[in-house]
N, C-alpha and C. Protein backbone atom coordinates (compact mmCIF):
# COMPACT_ATOMS: atom_id res chain seq x y z
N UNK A 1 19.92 -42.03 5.19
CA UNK A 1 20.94 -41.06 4.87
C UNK A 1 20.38 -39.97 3.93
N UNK A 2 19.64 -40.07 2.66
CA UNK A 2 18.62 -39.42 2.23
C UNK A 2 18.06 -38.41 2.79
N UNK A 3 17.18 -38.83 3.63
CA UNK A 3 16.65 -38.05 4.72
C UNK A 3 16.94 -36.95 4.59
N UNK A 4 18.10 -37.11 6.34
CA UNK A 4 18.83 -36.20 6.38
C UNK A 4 19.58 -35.22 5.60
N UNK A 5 20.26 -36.05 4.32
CA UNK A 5 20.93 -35.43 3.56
C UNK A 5 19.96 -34.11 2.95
N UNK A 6 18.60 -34.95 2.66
CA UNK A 6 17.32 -33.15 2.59
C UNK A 6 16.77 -33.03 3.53
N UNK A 7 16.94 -32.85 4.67
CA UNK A 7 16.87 -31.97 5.70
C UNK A 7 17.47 -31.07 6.04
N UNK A 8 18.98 -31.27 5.85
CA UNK A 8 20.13 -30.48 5.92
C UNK A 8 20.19 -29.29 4.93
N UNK A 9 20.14 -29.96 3.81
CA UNK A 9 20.08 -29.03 2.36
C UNK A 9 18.88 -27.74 2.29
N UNK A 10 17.78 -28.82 3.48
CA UNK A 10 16.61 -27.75 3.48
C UNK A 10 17.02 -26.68 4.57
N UNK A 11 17.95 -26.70 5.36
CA UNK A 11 18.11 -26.04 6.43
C UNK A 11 19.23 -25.10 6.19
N UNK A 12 19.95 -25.82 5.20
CA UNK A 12 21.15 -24.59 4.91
C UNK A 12 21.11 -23.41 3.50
N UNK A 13 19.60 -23.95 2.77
CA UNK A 13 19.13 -23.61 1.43
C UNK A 13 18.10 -22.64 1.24
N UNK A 14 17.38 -23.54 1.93
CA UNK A 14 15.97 -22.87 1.39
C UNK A 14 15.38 -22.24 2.19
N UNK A 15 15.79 -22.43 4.21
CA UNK A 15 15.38 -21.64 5.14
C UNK A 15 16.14 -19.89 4.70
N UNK A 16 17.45 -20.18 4.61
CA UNK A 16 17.83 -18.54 3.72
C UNK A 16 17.13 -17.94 3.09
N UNK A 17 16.98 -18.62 1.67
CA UNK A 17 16.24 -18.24 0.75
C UNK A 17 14.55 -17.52 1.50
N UNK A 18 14.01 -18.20 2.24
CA UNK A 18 12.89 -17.54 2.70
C UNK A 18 13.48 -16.48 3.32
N UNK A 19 14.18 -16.72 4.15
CA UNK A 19 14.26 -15.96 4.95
C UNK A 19 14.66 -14.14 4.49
N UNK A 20 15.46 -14.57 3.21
CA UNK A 20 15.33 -13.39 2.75
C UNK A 20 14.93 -12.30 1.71
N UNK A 21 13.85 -13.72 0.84
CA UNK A 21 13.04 -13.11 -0.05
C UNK A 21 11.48 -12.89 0.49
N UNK A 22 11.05 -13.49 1.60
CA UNK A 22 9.48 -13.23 2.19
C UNK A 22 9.20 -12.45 2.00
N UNK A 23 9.51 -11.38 2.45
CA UNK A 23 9.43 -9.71 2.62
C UNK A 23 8.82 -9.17 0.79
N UNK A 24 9.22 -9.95 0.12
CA UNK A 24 9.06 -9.19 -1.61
C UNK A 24 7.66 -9.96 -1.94
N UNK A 25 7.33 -10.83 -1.03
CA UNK A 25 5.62 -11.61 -1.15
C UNK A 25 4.75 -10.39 -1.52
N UNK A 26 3.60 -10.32 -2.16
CA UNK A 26 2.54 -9.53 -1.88
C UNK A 26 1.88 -10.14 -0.31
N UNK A 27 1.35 -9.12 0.54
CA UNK A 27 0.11 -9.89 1.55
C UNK A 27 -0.60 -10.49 1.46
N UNK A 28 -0.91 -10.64 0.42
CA UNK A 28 -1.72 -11.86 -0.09
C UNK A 28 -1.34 -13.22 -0.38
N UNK A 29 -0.78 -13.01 -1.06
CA UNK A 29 -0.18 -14.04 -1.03
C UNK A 29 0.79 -14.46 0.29
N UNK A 30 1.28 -13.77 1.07
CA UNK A 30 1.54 -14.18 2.56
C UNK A 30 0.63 -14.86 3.50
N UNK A 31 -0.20 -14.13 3.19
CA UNK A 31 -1.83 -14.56 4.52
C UNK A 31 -2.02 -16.50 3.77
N UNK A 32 -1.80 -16.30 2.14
CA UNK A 32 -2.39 -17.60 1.76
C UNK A 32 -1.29 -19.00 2.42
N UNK A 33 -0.31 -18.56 2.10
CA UNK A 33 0.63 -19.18 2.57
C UNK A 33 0.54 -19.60 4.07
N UNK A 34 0.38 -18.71 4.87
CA UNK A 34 0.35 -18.68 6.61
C UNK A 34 -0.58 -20.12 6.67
N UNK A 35 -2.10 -19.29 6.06
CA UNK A 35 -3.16 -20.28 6.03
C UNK A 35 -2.98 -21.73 5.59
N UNK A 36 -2.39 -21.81 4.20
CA UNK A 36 -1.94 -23.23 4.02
C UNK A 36 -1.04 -24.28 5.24
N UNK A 37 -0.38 -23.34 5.82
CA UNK A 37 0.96 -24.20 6.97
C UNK A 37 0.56 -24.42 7.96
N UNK A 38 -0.80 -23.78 8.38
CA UNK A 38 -1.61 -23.43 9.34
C UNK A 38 -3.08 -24.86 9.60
N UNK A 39 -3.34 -24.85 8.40
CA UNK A 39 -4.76 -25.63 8.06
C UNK A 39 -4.02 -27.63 7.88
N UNK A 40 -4.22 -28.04 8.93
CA UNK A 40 -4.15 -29.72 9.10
C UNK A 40 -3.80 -30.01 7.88
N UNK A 41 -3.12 -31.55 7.38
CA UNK A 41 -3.39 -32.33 6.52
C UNK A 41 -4.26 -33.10 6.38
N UNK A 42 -5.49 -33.11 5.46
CA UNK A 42 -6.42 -33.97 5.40
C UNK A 42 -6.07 -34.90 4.35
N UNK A 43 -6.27 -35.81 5.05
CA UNK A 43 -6.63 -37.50 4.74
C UNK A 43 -7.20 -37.84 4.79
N UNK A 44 -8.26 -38.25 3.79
CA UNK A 44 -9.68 -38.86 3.29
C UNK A 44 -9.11 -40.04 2.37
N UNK A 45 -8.64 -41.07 2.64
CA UNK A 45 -8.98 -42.65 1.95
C UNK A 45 -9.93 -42.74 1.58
N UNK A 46 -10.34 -42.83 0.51
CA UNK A 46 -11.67 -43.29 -0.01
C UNK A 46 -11.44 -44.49 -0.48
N UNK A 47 -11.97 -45.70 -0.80
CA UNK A 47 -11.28 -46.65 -1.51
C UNK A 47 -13.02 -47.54 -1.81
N UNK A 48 -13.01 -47.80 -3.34
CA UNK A 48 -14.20 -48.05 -3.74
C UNK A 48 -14.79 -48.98 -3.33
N UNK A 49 -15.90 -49.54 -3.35
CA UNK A 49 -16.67 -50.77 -2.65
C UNK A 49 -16.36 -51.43 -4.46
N UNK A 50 -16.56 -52.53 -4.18
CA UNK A 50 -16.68 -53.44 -5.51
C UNK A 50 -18.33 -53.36 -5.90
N UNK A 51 -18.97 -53.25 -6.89
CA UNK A 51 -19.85 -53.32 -7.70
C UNK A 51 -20.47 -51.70 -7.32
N UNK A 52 -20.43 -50.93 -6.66
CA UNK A 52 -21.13 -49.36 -6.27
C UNK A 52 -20.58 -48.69 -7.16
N UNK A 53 -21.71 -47.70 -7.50
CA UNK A 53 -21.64 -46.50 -8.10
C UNK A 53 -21.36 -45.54 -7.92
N UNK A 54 -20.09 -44.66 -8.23
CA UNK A 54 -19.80 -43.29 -7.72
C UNK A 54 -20.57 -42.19 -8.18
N UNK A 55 -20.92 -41.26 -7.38
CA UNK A 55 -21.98 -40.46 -7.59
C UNK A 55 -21.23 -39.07 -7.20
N UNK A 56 -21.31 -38.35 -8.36
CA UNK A 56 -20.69 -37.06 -7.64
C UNK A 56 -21.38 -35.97 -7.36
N UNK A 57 -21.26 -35.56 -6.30
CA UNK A 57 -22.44 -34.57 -5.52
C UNK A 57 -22.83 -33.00 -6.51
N UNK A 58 -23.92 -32.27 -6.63
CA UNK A 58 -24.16 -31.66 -7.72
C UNK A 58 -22.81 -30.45 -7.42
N UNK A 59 -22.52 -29.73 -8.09
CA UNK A 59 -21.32 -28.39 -7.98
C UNK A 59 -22.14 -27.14 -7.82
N UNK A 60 -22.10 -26.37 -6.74
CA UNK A 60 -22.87 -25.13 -6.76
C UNK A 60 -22.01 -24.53 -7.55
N UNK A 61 -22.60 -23.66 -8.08
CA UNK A 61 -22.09 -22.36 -8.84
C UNK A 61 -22.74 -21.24 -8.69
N UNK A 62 -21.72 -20.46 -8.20
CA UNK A 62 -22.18 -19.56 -7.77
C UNK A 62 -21.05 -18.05 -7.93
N UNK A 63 -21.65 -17.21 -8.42
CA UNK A 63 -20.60 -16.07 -9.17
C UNK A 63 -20.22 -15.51 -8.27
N UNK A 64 -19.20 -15.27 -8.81
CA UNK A 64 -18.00 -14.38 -7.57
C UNK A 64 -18.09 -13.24 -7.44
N UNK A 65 -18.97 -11.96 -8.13
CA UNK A 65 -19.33 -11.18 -7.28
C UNK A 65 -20.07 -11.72 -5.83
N UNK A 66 -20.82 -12.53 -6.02
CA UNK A 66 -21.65 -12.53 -4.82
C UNK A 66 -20.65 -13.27 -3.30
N UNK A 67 -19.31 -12.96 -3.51
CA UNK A 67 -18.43 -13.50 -2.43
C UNK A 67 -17.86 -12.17 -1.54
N UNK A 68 -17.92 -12.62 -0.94
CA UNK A 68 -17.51 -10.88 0.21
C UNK A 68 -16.64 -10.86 -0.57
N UNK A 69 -15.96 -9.20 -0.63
CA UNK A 69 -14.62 -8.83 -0.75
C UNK A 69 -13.76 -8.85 0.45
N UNK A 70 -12.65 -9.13 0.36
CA UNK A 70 -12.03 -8.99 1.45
C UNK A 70 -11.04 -7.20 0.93
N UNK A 71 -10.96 -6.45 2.04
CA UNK A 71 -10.37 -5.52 1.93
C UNK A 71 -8.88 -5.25 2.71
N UNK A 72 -8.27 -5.15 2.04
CA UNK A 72 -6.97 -4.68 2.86
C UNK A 72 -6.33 -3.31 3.44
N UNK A 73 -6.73 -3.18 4.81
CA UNK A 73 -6.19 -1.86 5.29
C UNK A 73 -4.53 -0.97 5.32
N UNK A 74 -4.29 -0.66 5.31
CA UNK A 74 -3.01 0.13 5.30
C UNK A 74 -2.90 0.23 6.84
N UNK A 75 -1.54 -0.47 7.18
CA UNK A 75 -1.34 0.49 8.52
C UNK A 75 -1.73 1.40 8.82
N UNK A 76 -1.06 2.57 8.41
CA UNK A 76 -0.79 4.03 8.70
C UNK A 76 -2.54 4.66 8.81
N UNK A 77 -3.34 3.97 7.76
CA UNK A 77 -4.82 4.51 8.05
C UNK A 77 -5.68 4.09 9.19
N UNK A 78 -4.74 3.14 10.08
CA UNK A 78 -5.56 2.60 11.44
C UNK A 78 -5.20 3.29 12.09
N UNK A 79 -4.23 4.15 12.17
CA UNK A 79 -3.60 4.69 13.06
C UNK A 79 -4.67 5.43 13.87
N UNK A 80 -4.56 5.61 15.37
CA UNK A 80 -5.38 6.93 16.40
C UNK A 80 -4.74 7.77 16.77
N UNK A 81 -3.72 8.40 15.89
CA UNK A 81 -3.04 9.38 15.96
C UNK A 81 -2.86 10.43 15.07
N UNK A 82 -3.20 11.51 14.52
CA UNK A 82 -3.64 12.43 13.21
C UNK A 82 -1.91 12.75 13.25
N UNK A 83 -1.80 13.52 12.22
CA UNK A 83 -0.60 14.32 11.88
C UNK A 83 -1.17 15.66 12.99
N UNK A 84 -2.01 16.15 13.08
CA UNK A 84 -2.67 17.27 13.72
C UNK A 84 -2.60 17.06 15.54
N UNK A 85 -2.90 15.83 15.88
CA UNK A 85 -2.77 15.61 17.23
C UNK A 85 -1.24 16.37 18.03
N UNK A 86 -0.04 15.78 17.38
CA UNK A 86 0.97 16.03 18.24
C UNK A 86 2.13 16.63 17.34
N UNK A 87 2.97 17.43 17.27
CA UNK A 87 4.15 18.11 17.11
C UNK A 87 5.06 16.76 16.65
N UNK A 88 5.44 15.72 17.34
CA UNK A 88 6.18 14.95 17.21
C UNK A 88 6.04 13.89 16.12
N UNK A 89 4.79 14.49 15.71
CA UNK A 89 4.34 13.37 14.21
C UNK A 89 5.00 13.80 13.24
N UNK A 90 5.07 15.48 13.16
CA UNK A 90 5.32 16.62 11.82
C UNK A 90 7.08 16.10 11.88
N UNK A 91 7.66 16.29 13.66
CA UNK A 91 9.34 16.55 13.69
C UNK A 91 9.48 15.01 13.00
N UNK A 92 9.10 13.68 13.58
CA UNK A 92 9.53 12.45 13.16
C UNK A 92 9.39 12.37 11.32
N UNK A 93 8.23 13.06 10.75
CA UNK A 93 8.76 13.43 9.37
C UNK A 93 9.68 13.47 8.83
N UNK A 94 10.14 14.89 9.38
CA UNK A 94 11.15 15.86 8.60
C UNK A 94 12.55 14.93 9.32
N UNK A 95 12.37 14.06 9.96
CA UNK A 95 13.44 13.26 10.19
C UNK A 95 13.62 12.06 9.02
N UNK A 96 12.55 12.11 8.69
CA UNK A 96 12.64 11.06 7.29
C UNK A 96 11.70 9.74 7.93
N UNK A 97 11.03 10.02 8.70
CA UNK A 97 10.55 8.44 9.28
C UNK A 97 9.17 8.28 8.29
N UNK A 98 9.27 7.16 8.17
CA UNK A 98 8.05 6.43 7.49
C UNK A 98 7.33 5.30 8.03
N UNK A 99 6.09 4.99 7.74
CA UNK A 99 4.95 4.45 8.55
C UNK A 99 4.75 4.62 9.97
N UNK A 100 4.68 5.82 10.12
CA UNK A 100 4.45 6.02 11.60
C UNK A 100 3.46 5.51 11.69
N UNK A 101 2.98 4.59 13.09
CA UNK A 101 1.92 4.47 13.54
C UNK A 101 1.71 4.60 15.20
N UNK A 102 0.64 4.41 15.67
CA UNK A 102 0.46 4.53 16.96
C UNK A 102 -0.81 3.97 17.41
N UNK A 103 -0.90 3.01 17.92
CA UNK A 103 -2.33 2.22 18.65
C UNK A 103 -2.45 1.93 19.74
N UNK A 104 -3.17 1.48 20.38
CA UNK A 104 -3.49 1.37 21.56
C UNK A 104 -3.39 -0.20 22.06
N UNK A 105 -2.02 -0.58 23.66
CA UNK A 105 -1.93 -1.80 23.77
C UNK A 105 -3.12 -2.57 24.04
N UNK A 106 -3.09 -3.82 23.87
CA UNK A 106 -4.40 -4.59 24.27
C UNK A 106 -4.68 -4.20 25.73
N UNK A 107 -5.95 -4.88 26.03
CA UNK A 107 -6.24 -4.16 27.44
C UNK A 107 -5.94 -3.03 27.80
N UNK A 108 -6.18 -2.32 27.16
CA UNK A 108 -5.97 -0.44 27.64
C UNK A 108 -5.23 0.01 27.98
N UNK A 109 -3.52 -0.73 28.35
CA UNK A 109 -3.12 -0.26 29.45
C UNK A 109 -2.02 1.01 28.77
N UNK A 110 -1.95 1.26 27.78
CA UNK A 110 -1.23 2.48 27.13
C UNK A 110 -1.61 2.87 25.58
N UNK A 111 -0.42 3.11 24.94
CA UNK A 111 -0.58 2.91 23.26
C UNK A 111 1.49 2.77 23.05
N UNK A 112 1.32 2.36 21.78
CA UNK A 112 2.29 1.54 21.03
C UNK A 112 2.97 2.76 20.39
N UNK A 113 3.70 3.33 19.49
CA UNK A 113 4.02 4.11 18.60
C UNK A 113 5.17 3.59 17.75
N UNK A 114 5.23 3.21 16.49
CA UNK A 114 6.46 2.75 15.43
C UNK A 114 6.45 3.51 14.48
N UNK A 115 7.67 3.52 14.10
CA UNK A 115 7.96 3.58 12.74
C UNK A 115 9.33 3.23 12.30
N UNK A 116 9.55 3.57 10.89
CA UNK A 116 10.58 2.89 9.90
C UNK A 116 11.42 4.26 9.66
N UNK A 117 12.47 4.28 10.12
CA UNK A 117 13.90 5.21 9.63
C UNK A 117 15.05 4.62 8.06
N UNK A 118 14.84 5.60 7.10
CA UNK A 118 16.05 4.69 6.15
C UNK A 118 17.29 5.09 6.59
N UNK A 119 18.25 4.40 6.90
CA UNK A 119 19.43 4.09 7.51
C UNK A 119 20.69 4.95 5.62
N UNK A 120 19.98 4.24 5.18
CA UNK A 120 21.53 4.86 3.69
C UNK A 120 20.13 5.72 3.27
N UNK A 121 21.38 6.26 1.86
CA UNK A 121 20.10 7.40 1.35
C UNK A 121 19.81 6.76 0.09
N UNK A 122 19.79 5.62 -0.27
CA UNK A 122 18.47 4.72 -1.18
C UNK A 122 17.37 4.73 -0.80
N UNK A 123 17.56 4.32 0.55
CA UNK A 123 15.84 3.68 1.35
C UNK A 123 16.40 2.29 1.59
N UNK A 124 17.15 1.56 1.05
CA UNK A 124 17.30 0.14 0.83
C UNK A 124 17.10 -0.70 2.41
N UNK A 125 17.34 0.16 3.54
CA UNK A 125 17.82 -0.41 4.38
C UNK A 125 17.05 0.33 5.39
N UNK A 126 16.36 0.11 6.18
CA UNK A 126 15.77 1.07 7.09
C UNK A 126 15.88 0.23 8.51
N UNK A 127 15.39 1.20 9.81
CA UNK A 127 15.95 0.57 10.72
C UNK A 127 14.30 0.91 11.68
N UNK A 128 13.88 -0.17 12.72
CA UNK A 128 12.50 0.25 13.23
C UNK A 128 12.31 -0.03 14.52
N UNK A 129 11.74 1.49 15.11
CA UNK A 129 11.94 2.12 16.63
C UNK A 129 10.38 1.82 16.98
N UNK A 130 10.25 1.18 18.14
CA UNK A 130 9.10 1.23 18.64
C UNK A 130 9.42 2.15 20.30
N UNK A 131 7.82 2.73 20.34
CA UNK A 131 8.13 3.37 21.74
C UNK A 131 6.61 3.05 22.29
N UNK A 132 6.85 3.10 23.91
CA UNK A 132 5.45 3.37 24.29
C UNK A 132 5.03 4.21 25.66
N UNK A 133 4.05 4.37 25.75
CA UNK A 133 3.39 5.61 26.44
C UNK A 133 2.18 5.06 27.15
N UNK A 134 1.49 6.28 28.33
CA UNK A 134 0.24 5.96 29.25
C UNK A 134 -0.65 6.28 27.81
N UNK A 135 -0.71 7.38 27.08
CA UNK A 135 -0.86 7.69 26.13
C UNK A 135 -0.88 8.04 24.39
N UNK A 136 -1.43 8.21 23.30
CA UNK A 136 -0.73 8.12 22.38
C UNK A 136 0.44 9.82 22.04
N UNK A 137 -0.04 10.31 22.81
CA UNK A 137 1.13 11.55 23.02
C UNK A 137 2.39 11.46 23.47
N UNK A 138 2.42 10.73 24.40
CA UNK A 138 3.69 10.27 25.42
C UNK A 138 4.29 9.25 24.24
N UNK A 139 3.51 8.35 23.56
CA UNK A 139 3.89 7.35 23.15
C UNK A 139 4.82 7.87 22.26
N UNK A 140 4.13 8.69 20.91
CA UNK A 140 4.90 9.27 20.09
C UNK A 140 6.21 10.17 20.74
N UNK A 141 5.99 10.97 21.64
CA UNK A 141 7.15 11.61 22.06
C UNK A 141 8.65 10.89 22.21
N UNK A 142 8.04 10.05 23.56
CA UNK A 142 8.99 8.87 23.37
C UNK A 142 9.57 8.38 22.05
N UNK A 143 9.04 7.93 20.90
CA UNK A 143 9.43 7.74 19.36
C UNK A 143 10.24 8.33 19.15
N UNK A 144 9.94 10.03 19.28
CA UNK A 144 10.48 11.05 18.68
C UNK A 144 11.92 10.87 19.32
N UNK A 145 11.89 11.04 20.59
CA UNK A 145 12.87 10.92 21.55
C UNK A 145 14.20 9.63 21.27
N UNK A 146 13.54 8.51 21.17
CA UNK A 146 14.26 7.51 20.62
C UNK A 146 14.91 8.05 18.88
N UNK A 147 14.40 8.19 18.05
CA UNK A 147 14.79 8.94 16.78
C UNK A 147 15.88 9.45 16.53
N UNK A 148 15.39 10.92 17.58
CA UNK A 148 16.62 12.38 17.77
C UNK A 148 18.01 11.65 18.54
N UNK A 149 18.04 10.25 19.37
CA UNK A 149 19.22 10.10 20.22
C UNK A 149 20.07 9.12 18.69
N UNK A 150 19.14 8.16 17.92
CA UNK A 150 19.68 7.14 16.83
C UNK A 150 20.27 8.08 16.09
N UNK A 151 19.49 9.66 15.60
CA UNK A 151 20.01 10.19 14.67
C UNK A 151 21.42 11.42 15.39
N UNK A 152 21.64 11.26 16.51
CA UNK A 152 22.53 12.18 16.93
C UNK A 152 23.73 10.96 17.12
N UNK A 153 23.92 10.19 17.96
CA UNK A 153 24.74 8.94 17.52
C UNK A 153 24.99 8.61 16.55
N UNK A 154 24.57 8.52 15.63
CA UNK A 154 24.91 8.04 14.35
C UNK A 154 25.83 9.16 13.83
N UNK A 155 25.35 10.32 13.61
CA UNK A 155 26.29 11.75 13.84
C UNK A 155 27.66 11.69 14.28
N UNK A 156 27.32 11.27 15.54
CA UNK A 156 28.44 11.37 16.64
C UNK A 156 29.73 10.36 15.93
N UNK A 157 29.14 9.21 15.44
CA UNK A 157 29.87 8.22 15.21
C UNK A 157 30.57 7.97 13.72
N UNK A 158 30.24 9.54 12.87
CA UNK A 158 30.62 9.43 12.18
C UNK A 158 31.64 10.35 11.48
N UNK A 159 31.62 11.47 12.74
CA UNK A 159 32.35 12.48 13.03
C UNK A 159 33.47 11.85 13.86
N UNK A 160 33.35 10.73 14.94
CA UNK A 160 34.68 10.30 15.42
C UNK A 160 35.43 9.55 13.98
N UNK A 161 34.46 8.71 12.95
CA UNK A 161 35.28 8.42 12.18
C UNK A 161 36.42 9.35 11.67
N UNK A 162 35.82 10.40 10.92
CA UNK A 162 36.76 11.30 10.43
C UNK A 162 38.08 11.60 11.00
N UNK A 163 38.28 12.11 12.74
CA UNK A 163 39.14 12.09 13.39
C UNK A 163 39.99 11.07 13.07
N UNK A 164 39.72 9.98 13.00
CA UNK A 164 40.77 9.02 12.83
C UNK A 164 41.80 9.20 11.68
């Protein structure tokens, strides 16, 4: 009964709780996490022999400059799409969009284009349009295209409010 009783608690508690503080993780600390849930449980029993000597193996030491750095990229700087390439990078701007990006699907067969719209005028809340294309031109257009219809609806729908 136990058990269950924290299973339940874990399911009505703490899956929330992740669910809606993850996002405030650093990436780093995300990736470590992934990796931990990710990497087996090891179980090594050791259990001593009677009269043997434990011997503990020597400790390298070794300074932490001499450990790769790991570097963390920014989306937006992977991007294969300049602000300069297409018109629809500059308009999705001045629409307020943030992290535009645009890459290319696996196996060649097009490119991807996203980004993040803030929905209120905090930022608190943003809303995210993916589009895609033979190309990263088409791709973004499409974006743009998806954008201009969210931001004219939303318009639309807030002008029928008033009527009422």
């Amino acid at each position: 009964m136990r058990i269950r009783s924290g299973l339940l608690v874990a399911c009505m508690v703490v899956v929330p709780l992740i669910a809606m503080f993850s996002h405030r993780l650093p990436p780093g600390t995300r990736a470590a996490i992934v990796d931990f849930l990710r990497r087996p449980p090891r179980l090594d029993p050791v259990r001593p022999v009677p009269g043997a000597v434990a011997v503990q193996p020597p400790v390298a030491t070794t300074p932490a400059a001499s450990a790769p750095a790991q570097h963390v990229v920014p989306v937006v700087a992977m991007s294969t799409v300049s602000e300069s390439d297409t018109s629809a990078w500059q308009r999705l701007r001045t629409l307020g969009a943030v992290a535009l990006d645009c890459r290319p699907l696996q196996g060649g067969t097009g490119h991807v284009a996203t980004c993040r719209v803030p929905v209120d005028a905090a930022g608190q809340l943003e809303r995210v349009f993916q589009a895609t294309g033979p190309d990263s031109t088409a791709a973004m257009d499409n974006l743009l295209r998806e954008v201009v219809a969210w931001r004219q609806g939303a318009s639309d729908a807030a002008r029928g409010l008033l009527h009422l």
